[in-house]
C-alpha atoms as a PDB file:
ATOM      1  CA  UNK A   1     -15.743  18.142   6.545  1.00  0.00           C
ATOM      2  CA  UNK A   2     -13.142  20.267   8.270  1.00  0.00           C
ATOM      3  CA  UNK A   3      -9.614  20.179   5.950  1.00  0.00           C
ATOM      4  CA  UNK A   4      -7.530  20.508   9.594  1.00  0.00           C
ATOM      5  CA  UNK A   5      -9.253  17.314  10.652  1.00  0.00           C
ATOM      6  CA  UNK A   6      -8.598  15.422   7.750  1.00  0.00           C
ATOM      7  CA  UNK A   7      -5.217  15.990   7.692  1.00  0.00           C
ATOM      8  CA  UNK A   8      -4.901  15.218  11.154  1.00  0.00           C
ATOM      9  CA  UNK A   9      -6.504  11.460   9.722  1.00  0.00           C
ATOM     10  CA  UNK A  10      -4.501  11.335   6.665  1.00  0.00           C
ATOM     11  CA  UNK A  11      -1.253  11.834   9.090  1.00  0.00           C
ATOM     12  CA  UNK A  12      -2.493   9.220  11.495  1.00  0.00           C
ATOM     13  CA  UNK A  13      -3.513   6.572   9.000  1.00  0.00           C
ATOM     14  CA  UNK A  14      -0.052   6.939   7.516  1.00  0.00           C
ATOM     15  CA  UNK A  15       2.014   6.974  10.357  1.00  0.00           C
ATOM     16  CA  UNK A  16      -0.319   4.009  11.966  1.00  0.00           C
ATOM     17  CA  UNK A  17       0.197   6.034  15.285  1.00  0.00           C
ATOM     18  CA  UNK A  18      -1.784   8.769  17.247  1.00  0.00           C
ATOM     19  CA  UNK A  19       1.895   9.590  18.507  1.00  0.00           C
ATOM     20  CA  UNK A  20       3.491   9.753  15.770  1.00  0.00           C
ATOM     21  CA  UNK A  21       1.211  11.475  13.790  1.00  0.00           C
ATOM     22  CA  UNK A  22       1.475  13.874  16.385  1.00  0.00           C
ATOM     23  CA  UNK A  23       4.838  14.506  16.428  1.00  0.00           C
ATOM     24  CA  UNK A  24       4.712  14.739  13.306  1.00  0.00           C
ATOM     25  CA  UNK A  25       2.051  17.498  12.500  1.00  0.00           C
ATOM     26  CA  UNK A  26       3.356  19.468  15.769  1.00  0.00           C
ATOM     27  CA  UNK A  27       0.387  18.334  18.222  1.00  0.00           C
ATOM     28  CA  UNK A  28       0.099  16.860  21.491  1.00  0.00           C
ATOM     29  CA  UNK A  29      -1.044  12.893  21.338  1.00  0.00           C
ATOM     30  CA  UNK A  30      -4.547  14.225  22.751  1.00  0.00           C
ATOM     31  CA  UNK A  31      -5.325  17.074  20.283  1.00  0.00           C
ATOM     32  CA  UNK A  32      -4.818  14.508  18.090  1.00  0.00           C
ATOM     33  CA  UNK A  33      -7.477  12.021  19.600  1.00  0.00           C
ATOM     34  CA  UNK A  34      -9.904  14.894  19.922  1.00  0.00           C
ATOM     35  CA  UNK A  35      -9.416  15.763  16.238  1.00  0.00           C
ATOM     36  CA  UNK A  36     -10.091  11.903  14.974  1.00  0.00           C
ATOM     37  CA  UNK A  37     -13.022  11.993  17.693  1.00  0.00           C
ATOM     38  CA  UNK A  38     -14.815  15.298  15.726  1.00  0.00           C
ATOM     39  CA  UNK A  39     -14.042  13.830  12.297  1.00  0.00           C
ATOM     40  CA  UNK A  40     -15.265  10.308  13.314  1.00  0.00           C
ATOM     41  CA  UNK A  41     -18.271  12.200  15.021  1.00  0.00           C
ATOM     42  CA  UNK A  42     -19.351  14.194  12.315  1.00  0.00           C
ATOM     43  CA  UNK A  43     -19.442  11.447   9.566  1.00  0.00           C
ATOM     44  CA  UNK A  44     -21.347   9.106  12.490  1.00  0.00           C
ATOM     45  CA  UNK A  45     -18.891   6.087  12.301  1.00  0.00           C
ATOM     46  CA  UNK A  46     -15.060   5.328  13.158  1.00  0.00           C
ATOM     47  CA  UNK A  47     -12.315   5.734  10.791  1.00  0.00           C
ATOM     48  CA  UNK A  48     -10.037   3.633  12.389  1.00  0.00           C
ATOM     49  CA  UNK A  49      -9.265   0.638  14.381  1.00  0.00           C
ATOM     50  CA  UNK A  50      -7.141   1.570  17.586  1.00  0.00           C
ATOM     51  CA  UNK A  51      -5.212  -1.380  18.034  1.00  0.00           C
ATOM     52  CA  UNK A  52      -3.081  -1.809  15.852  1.00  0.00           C
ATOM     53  CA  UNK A  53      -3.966   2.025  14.415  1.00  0.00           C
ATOM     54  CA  UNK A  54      -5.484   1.229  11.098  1.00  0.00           C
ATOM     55  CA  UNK A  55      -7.901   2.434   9.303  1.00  0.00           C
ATOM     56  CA  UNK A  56     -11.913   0.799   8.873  1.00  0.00           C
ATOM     57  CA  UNK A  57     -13.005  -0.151   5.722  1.00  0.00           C
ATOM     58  CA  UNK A  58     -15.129   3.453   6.043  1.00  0.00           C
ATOM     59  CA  UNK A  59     -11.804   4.484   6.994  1.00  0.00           C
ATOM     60  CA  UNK A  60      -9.706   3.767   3.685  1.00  0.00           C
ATOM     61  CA  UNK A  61     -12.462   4.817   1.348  1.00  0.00           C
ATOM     62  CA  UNK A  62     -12.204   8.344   2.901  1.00  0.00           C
ATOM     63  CA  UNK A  63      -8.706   8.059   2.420  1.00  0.00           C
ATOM     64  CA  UNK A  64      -9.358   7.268  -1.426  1.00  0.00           C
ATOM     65  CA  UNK A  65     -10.500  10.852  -1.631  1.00  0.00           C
ATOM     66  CA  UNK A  66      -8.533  12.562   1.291  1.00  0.00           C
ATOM     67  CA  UNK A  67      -5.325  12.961  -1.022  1.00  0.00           C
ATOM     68  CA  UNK A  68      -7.214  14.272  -4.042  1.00  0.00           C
ATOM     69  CA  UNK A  69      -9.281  16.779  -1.825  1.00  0.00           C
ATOM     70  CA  UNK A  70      -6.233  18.382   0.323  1.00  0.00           C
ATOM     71  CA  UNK A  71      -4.333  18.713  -2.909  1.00  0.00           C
ATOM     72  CA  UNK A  72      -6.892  20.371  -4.612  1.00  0.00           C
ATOM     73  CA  UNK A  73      -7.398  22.846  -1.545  1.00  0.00           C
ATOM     74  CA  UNK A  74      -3.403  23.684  -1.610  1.00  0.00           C
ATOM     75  CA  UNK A  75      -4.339  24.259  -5.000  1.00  0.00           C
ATOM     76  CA  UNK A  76      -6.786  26.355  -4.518  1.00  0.00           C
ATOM     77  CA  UNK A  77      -5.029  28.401  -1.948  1.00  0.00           C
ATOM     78  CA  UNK A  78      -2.202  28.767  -4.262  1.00  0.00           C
ATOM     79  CA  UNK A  79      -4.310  29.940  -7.128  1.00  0.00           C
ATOM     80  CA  UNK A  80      -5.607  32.862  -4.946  1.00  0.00           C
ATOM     81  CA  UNK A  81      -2.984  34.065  -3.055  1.00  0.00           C
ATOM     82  CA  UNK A  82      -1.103  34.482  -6.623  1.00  0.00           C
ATOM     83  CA  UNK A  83      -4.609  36.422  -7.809  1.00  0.00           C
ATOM     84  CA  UNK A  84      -4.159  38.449  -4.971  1.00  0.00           C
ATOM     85  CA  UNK A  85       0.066  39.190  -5.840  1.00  0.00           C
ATOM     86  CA  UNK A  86      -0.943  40.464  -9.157  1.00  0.00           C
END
């Protein structure tokens, strides 16, 4: 599961707008349609309702695990690049 893409969710399903979401992550609405389209095709089932946005009941369990996993790849990232200061 690609981390870009499920930010690109996690900022949708919070916002409860492809637009917003968007705006918000510096996209165009589209890039962001095409991003929930790969993530939705490569788990083989939709992650959220389109109107109103929400997210499917698939949809909410991923984002169960979505924070945990992004904060644990800032982490991550973190941990190395101050490995790679020393």
């Amino acid at each position: 599961m690609d981390p870009h893409l499920l930010r690109t969710f996690v900022a949708v399903a919070e916002a409860g707008s492809f637009s917003a979401a968007a705006e918000r992550l510096g996209y165009t609405q589209s890039a962001v349609s095409q991003q929930i389209a790969a993530l939705e095709a490569d788990l083989g089932l939709p992650l959220l309702r389109r109107r109103p946005v929400e997210p499917t009941e698939a949809g909410a369990r991923l984002l169960e695990h979505a924070g945990p996993l992004l904060l644990r790849l800032r982490a991550a990232r973190a941990d190395v690049l101050r490995t790679a200061a020393l």
